[in-house]
N, C-alpha and C. Protein backbone atom coordinates (compact mmCIF):
# COMPACT_ATOMS: atom_id res chain seq x y z
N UNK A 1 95.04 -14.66 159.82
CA UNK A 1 94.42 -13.85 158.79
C UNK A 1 93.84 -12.60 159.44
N UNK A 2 94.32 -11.37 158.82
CA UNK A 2 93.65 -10.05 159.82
C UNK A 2 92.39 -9.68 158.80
N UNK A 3 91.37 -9.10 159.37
CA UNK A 3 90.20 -8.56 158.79
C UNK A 3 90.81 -7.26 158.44
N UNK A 4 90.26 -6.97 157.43
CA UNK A 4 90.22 -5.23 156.84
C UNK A 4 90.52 -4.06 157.81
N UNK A 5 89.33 -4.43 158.50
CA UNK A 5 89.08 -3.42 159.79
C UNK A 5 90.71 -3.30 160.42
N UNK A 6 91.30 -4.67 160.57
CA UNK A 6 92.24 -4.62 161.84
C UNK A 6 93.23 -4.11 160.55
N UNK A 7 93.69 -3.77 159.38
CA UNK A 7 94.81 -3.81 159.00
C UNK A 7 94.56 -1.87 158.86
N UNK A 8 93.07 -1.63 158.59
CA UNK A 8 92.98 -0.44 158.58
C UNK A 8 93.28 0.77 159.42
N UNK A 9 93.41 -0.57 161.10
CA UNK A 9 93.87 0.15 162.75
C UNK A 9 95.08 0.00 162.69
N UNK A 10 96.09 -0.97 161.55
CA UNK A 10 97.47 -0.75 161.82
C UNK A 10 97.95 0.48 160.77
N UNK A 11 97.26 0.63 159.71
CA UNK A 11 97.74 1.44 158.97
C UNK A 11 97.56 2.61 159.24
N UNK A 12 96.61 3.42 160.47
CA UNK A 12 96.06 4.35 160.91
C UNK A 12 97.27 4.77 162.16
N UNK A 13 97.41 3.54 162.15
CA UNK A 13 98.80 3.51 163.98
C UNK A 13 99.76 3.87 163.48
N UNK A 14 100.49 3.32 161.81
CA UNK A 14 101.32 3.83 161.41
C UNK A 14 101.65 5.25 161.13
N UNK A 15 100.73 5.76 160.35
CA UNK A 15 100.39 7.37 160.08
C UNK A 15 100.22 8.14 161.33
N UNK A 16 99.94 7.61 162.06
CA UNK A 16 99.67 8.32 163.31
C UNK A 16 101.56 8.33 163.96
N UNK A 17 102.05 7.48 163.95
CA UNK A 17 103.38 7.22 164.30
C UNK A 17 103.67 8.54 163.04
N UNK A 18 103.93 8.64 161.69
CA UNK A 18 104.58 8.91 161.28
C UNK A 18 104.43 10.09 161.47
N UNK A 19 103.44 10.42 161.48
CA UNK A 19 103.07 12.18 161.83
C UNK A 19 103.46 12.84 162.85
N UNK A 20 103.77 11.84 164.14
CA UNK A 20 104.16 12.17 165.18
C UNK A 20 106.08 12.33 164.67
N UNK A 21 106.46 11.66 164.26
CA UNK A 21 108.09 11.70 163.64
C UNK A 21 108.13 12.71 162.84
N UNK A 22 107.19 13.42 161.93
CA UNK A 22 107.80 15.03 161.04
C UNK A 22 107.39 15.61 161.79
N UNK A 23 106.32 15.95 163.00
CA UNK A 23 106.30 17.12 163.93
C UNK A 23 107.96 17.30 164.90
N UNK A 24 108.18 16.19 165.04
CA UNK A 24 109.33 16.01 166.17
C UNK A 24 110.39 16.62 165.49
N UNK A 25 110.83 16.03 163.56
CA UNK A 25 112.06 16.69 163.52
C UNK A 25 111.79 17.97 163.12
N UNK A 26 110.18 18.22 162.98
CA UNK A 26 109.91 19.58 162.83
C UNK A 26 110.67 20.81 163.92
N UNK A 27 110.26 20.18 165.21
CA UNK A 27 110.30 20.84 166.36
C UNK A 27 111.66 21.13 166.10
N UNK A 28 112.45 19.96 166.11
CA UNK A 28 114.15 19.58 165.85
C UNK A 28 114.85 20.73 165.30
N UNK A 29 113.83 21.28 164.17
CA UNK A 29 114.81 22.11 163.11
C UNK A 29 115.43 21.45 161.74
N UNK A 30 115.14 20.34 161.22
CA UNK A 30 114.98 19.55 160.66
C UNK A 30 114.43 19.85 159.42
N UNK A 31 114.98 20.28 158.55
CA UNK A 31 113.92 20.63 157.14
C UNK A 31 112.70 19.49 156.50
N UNK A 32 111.81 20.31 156.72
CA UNK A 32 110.69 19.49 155.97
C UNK A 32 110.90 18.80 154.78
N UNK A 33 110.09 17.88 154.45
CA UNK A 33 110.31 16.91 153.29
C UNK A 33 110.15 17.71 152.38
N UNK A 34 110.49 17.89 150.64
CA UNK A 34 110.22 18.90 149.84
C UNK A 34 108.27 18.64 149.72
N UNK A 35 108.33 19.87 149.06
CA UNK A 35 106.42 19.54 148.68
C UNK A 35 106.58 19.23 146.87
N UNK A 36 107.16 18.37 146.53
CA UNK A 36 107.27 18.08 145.43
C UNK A 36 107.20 16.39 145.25
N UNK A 37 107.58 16.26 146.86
CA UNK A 37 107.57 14.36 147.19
C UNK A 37 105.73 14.47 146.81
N UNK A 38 105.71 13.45 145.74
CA UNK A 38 104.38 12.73 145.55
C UNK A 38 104.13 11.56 146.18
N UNK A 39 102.65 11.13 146.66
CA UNK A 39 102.70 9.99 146.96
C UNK A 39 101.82 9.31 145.66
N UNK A 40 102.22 8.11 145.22
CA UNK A 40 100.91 7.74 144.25
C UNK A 40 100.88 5.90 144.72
N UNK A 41 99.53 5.90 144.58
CA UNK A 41 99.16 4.69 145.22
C UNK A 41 98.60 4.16 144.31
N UNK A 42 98.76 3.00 143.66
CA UNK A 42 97.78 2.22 142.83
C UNK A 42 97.69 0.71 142.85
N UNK A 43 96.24 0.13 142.94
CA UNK A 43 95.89 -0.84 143.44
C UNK A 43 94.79 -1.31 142.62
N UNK A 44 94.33 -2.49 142.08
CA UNK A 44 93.46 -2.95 141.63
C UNK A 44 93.01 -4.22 141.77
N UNK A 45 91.76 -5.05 141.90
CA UNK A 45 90.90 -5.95 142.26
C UNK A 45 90.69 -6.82 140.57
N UNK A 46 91.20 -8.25 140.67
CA UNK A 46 91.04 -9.07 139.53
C UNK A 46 90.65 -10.23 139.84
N UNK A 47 89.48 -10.74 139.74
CA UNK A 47 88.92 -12.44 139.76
C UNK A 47 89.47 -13.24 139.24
N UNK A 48 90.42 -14.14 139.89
CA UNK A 48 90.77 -14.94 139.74
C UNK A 48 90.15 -16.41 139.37
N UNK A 49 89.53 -16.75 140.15
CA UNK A 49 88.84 -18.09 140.37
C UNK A 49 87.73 -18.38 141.15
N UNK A 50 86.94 -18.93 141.42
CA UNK A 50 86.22 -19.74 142.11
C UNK A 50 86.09 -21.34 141.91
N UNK A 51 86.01 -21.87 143.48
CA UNK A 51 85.45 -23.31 143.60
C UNK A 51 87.30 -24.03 143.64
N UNK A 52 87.38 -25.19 143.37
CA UNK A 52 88.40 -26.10 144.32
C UNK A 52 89.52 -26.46 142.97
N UNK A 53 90.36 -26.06 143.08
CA UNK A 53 91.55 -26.57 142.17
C UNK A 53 91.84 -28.28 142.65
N UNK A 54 92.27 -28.15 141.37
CA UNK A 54 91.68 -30.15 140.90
C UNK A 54 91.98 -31.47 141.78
N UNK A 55 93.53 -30.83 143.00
CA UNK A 55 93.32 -31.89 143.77
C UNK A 55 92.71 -31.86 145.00
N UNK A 56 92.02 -30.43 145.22
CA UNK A 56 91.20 -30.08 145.89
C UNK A 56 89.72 -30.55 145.53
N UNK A 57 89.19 -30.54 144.34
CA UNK A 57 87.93 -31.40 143.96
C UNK A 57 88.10 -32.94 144.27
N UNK A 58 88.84 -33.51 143.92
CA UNK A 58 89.26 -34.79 144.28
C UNK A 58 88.87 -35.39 145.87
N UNK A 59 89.21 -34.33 146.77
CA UNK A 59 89.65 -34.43 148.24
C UNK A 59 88.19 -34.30 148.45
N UNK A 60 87.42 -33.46 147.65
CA UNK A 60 86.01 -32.79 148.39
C UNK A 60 85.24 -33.66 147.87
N UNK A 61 84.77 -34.30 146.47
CA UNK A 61 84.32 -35.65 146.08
C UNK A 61 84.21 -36.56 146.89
N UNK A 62 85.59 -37.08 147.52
CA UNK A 62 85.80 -38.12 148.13
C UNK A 62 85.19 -38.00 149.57
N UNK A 63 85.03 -37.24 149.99
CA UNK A 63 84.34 -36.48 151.24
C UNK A 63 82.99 -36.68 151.54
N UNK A 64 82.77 -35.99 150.24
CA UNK A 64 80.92 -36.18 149.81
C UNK A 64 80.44 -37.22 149.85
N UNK A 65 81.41 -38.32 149.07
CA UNK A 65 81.04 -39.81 149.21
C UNK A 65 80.90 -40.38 150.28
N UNK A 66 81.98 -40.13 150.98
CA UNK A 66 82.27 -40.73 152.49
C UNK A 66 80.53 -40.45 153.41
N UNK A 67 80.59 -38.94 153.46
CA UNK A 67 79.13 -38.66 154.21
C UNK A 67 77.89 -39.28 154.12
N UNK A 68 78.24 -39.58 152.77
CA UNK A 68 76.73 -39.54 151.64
C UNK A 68 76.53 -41.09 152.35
N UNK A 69 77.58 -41.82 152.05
CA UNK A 69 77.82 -43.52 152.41
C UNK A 69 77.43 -43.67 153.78
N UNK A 70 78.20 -42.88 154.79
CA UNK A 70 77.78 -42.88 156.10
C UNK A 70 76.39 -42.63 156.71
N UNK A 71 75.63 -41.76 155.90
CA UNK A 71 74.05 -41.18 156.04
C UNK A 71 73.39 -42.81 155.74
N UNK A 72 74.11 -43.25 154.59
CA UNK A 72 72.86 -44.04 153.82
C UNK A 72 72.93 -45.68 154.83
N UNK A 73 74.29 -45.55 155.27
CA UNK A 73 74.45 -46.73 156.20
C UNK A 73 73.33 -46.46 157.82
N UNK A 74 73.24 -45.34 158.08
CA UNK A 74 72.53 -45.13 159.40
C UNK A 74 71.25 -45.26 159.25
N UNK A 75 70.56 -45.08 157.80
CA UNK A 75 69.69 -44.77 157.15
C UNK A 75 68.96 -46.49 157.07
N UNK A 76 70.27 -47.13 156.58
CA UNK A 76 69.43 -48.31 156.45
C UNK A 76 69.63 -49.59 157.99
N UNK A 77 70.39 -48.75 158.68
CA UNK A 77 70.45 -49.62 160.18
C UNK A 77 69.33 -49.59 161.09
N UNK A 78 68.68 -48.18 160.81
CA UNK A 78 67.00 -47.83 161.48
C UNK A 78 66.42 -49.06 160.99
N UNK A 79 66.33 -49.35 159.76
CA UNK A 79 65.15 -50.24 159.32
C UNK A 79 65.64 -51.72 159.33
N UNK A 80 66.89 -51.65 159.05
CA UNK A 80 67.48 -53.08 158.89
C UNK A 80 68.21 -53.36 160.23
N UNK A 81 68.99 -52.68 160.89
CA UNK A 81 69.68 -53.34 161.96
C UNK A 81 71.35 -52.98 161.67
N UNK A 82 71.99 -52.96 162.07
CA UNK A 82 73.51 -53.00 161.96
C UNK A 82 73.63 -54.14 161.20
N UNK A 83 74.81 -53.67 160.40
CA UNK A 83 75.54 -54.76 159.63
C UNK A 83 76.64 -55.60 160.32
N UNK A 84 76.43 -56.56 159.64
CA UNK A 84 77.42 -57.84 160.79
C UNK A 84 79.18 -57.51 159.89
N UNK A 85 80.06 -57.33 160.28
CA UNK A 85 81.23 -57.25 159.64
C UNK A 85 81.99 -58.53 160.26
């Protein structure tokens, strides 16, 4: 998983690459791109969800229990002693 930051140093490396490629075929003799090329960028942010899709609640329940059970067993071995199995 890359952080923001790091995708913002690849996208900066790129532009930086690319800028370096229209100076070059600049140099070249190479006709410039027209100035009519637009760039348009559009992007938008939508909330989806929060918290655990359902066989994910299941998994995390069962978890909780497990701990909860394990606390209450240590809990009562202080006062009572280990259980004989």
């Amino acid at each position: 998983m890359r952080t923001l930051g790091a995708l913002r140093d690849v996208r900066r490396a790129w532009r930086l690459a690319q800028a370096d490629a229209a100076r070059a075929r600049a140099r070249a003799g190479h006709p410039a791109p027209s100035p009519d090329t637009v760039l348009v960028t559009e992007s938008s942010w939508a909330y989806l969800a929060s918290g655990y899709r359902p066989g994910e609640e299941l998994l995390a329940a069962q978890t909780r229990h497990d701990i909860n059970q394990t606390r209450a067993d240590k809990e009562r071995a202080k006062t009572e002693g280990e259980v004989w199995q």
